[in-house]
Structures are given as structure tokens and as C-alpha cells.
PDB file of N, CA and C in Angstrom:
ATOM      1  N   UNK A   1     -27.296  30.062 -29.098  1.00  0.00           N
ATOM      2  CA  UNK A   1     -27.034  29.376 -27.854  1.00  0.00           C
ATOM      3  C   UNK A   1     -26.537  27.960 -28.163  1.00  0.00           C
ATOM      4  N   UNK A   2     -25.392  27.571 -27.349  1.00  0.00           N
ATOM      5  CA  UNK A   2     -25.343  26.089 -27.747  1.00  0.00           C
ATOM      6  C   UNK A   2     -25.876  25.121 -26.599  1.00  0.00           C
ATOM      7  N   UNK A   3     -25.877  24.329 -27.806  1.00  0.00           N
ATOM      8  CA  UNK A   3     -27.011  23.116 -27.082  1.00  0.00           C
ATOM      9  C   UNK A   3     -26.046  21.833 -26.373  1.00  0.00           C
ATOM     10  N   UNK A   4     -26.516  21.575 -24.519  1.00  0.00           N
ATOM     11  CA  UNK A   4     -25.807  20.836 -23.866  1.00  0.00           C
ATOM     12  C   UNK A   4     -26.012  19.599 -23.918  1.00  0.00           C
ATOM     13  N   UNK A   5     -25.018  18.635 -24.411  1.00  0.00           N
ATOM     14  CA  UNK A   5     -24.867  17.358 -24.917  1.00  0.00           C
ATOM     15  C   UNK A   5     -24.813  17.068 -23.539  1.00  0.00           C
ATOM     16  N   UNK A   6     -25.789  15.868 -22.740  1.00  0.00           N
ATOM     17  CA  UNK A   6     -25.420  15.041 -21.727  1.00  0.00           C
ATOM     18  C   UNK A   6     -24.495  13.891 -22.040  1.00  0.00           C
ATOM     19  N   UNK A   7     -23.712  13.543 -21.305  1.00  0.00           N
ATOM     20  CA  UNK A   7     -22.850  12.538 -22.048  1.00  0.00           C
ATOM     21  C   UNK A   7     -22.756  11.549 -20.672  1.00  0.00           C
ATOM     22  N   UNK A   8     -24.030  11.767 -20.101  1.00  0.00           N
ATOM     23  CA  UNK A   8     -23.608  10.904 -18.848  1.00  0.00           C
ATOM     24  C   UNK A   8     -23.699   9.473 -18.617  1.00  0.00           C
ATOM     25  N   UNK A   9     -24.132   8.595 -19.934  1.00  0.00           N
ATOM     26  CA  UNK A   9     -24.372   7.218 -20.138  1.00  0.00           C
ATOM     27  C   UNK A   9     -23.053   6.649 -20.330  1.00  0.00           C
ATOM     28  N   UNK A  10     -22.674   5.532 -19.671  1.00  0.00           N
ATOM     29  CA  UNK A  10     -21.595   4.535 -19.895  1.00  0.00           C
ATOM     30  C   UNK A  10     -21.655   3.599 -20.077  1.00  0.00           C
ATOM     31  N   UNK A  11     -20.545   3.373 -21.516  1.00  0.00           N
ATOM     32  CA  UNK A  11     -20.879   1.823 -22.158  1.00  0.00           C
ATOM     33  C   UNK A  11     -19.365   1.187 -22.166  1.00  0.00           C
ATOM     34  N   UNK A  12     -19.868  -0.206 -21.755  1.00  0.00           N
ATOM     35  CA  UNK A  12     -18.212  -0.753 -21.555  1.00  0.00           C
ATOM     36  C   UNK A  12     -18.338  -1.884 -22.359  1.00  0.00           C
ATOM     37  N   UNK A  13     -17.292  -1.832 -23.640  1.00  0.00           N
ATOM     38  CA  UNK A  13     -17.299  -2.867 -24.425  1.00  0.00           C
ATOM     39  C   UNK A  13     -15.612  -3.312 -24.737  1.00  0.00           C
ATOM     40  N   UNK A  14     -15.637  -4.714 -25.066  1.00  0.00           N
ATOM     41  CA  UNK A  14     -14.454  -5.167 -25.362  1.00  0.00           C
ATOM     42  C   UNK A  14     -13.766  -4.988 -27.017  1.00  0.00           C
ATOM     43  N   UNK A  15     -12.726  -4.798 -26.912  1.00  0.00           N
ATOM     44  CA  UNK A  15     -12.127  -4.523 -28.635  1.00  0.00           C
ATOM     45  C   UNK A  15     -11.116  -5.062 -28.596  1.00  0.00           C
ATOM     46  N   UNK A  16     -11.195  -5.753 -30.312  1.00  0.00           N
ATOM     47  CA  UNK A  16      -9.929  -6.541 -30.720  1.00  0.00           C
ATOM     48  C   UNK A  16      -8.539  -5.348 -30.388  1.00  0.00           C
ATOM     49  N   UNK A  17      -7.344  -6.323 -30.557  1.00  0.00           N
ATOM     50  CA  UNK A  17      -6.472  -4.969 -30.284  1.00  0.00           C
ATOM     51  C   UNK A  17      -6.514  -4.474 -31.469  1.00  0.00           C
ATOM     52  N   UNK A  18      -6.651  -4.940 -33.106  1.00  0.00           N
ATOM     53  CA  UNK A  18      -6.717  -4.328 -33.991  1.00  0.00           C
ATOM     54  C   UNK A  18      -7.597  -2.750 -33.760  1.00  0.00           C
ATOM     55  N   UNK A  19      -8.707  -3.203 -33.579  1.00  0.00           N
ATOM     56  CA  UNK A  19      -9.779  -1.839 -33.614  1.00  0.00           C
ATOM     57  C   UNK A  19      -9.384  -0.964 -32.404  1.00  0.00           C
ATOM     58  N   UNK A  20      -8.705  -1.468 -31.204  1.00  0.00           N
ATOM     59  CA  UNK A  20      -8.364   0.033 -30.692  1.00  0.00           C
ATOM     60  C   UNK A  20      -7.033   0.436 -31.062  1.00  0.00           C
ATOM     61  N   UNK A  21      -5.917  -0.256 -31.831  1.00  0.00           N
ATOM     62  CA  UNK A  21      -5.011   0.714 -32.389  1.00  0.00           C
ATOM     63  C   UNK A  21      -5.622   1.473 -33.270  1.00  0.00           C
ATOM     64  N   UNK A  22      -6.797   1.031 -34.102  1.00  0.00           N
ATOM     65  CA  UNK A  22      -6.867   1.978 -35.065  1.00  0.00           C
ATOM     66  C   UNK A  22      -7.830   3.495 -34.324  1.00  0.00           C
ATOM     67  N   UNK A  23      -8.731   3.078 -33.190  1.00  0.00           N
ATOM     68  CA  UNK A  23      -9.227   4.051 -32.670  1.00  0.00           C
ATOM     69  C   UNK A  23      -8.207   5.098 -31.962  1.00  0.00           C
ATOM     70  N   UNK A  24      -7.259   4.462 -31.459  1.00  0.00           N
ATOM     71  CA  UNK A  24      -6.077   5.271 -30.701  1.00  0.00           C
ATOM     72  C   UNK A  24      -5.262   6.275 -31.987  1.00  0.00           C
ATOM     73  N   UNK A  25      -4.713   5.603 -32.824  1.00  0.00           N
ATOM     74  CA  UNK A  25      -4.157   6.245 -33.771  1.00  0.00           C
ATOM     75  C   UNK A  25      -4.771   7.318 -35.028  1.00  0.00           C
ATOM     76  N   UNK A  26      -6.273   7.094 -34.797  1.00  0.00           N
ATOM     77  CA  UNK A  26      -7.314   8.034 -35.349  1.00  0.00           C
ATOM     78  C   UNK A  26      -7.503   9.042 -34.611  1.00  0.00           C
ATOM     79  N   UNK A  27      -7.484   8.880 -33.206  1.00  0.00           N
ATOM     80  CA  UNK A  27      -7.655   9.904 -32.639  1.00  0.00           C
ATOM     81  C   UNK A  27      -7.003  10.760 -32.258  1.00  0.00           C
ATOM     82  N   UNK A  28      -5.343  10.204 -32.376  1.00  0.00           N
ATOM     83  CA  UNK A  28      -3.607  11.055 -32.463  1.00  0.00           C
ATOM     84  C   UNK A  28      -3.706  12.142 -33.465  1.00  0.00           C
ATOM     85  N   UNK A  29      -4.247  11.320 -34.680  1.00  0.00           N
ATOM     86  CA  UNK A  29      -4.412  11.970 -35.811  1.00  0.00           C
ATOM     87  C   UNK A  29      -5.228  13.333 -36.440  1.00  0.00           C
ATOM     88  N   UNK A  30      -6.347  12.934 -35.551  1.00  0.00           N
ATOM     89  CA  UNK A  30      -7.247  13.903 -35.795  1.00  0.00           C
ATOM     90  C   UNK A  30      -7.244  14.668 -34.724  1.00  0.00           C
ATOM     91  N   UNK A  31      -6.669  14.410 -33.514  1.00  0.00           N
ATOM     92  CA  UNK A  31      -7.521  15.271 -31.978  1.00  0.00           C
ATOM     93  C   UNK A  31      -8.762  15.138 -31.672  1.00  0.00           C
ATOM     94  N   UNK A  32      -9.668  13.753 -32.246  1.00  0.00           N
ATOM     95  CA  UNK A  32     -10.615  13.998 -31.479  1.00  0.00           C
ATOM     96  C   UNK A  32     -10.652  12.864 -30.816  1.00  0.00           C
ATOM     97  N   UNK A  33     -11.522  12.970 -29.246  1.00  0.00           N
ATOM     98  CA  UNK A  33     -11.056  11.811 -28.368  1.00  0.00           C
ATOM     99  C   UNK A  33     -11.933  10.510 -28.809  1.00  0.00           C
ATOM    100  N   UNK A  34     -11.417   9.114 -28.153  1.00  0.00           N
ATOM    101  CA  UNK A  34     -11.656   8.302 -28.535  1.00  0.00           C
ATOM    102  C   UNK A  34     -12.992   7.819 -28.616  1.00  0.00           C
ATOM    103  N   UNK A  35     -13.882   8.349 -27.246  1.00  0.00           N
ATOM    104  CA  UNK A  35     -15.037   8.255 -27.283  1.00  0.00           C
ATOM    105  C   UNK A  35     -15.906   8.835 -28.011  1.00  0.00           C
ATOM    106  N   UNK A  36     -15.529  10.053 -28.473  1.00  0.00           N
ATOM    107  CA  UNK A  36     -16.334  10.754 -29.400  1.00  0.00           C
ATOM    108  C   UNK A  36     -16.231  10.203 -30.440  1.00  0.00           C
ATOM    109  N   UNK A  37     -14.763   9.382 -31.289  1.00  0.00           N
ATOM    110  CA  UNK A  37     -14.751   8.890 -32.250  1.00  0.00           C
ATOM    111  C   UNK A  37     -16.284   7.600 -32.490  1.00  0.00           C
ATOM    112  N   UNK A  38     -16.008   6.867 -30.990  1.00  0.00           N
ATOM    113  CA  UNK A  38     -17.207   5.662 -30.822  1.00  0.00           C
ATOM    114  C   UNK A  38     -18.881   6.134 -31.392  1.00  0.00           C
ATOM    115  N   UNK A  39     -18.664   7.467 -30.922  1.00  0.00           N
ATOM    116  CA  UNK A  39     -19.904   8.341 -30.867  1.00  0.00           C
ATOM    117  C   UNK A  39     -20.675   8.585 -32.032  1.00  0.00           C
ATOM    118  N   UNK A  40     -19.568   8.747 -32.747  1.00  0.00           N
ATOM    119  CA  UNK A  40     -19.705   9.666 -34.040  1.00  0.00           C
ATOM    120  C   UNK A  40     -19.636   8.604 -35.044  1.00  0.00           C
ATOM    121  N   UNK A  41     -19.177   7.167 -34.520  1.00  0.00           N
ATOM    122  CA  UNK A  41     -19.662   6.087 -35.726  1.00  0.00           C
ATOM    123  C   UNK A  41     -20.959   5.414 -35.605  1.00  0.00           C
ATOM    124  N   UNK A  42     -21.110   5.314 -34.183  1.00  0.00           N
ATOM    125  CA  UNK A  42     -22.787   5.127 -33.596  1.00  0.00           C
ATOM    126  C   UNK A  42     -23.801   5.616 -34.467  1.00  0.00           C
ATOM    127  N   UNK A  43     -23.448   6.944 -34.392  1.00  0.00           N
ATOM    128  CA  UNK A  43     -24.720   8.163 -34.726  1.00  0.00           C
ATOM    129  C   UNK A  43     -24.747   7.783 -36.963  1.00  0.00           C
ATOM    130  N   UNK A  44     -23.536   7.597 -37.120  1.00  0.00           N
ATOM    131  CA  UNK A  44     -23.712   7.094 -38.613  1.00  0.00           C
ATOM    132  C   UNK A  44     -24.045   5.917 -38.696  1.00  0.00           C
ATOM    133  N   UNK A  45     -23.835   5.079 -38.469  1.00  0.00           N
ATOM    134  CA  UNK A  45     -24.646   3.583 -38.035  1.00  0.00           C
ATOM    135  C   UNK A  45     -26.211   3.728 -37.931  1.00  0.00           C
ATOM    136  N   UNK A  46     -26.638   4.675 -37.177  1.00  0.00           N
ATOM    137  CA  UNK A  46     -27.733   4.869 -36.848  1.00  0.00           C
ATOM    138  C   UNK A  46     -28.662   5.831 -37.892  1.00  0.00           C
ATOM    139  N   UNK A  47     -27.836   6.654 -38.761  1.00  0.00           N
ATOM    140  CA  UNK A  47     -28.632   7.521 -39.291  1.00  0.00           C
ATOM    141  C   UNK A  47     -28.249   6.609 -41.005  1.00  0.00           C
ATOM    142  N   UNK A  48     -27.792   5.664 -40.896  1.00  0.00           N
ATOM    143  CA  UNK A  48     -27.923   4.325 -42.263  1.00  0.00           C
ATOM    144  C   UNK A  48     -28.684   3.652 -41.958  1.00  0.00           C
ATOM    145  N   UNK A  49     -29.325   3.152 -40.880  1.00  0.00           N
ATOM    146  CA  UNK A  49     -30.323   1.548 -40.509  1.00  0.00           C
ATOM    147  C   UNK A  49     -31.293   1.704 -42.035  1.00  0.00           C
ATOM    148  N   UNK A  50     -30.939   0.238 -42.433  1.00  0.00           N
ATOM    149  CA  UNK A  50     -31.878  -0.356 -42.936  1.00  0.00           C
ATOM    150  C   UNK A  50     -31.222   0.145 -44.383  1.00  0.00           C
ATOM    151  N   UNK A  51     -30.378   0.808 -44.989  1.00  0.00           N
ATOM    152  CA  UNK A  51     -29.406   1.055 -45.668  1.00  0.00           C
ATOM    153  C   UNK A  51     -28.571   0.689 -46.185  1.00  0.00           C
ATOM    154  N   UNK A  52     -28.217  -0.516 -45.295  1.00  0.00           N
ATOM    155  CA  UNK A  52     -26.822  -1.492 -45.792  1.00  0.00           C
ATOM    156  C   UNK A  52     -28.000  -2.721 -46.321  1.00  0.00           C
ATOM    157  N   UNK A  53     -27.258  -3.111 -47.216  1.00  0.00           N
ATOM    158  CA  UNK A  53     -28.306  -4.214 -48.500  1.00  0.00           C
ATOM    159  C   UNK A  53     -28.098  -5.286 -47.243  1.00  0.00           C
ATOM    160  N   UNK A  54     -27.016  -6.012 -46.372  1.00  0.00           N
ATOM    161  CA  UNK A  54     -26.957  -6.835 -46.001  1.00  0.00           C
ATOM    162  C   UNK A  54     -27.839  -7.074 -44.733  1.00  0.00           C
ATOM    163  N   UNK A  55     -28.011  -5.903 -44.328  1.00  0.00           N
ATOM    164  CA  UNK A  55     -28.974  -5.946 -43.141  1.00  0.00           C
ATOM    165  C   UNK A  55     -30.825  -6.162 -43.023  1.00  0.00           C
ATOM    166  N   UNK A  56     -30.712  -6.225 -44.463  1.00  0.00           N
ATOM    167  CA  UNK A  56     -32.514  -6.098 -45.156  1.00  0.00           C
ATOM    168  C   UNK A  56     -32.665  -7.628 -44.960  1.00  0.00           C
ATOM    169  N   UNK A  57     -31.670  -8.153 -44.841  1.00  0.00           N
ATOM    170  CA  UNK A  57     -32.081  -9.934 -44.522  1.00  0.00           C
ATOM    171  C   UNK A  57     -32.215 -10.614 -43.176  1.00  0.00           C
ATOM    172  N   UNK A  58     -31.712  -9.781 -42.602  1.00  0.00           N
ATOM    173  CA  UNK A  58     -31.551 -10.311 -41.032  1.00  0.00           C
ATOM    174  C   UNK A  58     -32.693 -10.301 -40.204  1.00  0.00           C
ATOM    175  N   UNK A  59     -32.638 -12.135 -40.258  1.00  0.00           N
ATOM    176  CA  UNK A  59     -34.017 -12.210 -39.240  1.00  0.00           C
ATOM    177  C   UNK A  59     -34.893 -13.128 -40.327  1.00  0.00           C
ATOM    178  N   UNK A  60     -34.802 -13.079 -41.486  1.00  0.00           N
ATOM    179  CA  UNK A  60     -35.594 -13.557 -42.813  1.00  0.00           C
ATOM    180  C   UNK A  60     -35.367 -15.149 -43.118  1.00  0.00           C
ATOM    181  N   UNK A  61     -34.143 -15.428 -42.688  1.00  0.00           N
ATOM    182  CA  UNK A  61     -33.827 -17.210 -43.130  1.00  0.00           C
ATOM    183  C   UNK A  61     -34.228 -17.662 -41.756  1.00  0.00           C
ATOM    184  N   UNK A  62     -34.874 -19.001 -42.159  1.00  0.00           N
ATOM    185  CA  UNK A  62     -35.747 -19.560 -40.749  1.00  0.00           C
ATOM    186  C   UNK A  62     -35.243 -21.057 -41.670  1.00  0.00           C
ATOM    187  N   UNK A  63     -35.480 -22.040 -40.427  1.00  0.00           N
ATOM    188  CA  UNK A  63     -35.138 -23.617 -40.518  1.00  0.00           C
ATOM    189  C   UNK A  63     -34.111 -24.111 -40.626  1.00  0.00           C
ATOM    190  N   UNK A  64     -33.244 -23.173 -40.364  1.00  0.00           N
ATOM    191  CA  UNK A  64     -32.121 -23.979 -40.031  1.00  0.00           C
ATOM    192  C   UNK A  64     -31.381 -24.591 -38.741  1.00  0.00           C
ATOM    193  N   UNK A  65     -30.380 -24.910 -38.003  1.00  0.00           N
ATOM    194  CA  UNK A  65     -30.127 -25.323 -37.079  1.00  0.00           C
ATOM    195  C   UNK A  65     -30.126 -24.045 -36.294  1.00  0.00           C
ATOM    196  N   UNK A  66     -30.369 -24.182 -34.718  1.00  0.00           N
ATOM    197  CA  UNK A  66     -30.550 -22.925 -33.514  1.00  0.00           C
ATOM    198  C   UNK A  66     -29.522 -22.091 -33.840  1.00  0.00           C
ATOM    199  N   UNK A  67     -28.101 -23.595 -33.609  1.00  0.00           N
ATOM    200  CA  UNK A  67     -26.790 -23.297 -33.499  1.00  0.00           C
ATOM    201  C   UNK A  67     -25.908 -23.721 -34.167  1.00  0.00           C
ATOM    202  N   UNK A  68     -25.525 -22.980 -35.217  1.00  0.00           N
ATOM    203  CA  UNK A  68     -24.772 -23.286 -36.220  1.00  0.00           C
ATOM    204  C   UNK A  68     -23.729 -24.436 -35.875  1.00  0.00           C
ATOM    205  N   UNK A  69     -23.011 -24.607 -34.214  1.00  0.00           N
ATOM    206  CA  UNK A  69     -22.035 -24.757 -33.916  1.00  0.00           C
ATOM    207  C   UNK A  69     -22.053 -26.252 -33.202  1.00  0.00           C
ATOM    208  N   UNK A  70     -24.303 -26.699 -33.599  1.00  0.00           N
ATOM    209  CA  UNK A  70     -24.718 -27.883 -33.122  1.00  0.00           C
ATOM    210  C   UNK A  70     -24.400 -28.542 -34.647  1.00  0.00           C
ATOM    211  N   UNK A  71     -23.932 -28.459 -35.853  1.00  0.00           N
ATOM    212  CA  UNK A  71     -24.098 -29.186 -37.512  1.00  0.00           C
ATOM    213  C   UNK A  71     -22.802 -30.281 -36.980  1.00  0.00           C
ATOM    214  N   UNK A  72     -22.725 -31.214 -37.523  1.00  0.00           N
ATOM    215  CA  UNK A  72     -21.701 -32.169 -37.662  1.00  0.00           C
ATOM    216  C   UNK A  72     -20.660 -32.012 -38.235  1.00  0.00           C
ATOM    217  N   UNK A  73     -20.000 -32.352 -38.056  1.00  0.00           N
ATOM    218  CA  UNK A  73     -18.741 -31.747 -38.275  1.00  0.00           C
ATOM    219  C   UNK A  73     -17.712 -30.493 -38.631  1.00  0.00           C
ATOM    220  N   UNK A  74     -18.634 -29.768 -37.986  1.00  0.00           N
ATOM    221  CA  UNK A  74     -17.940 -28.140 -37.425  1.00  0.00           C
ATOM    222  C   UNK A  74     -17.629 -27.833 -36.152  1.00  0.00           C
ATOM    223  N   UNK A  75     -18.081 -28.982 -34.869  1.00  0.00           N
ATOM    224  CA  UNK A  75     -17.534 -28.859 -33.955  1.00  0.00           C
ATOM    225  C   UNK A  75     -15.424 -29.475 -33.830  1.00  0.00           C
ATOM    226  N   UNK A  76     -14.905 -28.521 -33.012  1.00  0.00           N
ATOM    227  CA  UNK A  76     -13.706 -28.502 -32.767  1.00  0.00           C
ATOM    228  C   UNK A  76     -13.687 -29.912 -31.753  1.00  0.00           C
ATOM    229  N   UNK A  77     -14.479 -29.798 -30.703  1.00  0.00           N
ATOM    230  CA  UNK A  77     -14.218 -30.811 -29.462  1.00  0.00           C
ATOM    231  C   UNK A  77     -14.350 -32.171 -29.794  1.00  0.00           C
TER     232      UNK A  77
END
């Protein structure tokens, strides 16, 4: 028997135009649609947590400024 995927959640996010040519043209490529492509990098994202070396740090450095964008002389304005 196959098993019924609800797919009734909607997520609305913004993308560089880089990343949706490449989602558009991945999905020319392969036939599969764009959302499923989103889907199917989610679900690998998700089945790595805690996997990527860079992510074992996040959250771990404390004392520095709130906002990087409060340091002296890195503001633009």
C-alpha cells in the first residue's frame, strides 16, 4: 500500500536569484518539481543535524558584542 504524504503546509521564503535559477534549472533537468526539490534538501539537512563540524559550535562563543554591526568601524552610515 502506499503511504499518503500530506503536503498541506505552506512555506513562503525569499531566494537570491542565484538559488532559484539553480532550483528552476535542476528541476528542467531532472523533472522533479521545485518544491519537492526544497523538500528533499530539508529532509537531508535534517537527517545530517549535528553532522556538519561547523554547526557543533553554534551557540558556544559568548562575550562578544549583541551586534556585530554595533563594533566601530564596520558601520557603513
Amino acid at each position: 500500500m502506499l503511504q499518503r504524504i500530506d503536503m498541506s503546509h505552506t512555506l513562503t521564503i525569499r531566494l537570491t536569484d542565484e538559488l532559484l535559477a539553480w532550483l528552476k534549472e535542476t528541476s528542467r533537468r531532472t523533472g522533479v518539481p521545485v518544491g519537492r526539490l526544497v523538500c528533499q534538501q530539508l529532509e537531508t539537512a535534517r537527517s545530517q543535524a549535528g553532522t556538519q563540524r561547523f554547526l557543533r559550535h553554534t551557540g558556544a562563543i559568548s562575550g562578544g558584542p549583541t551586534d556585530v554591526s554595533s563594533r566601530k568601524g564596520f558601520s557603513r552610515s
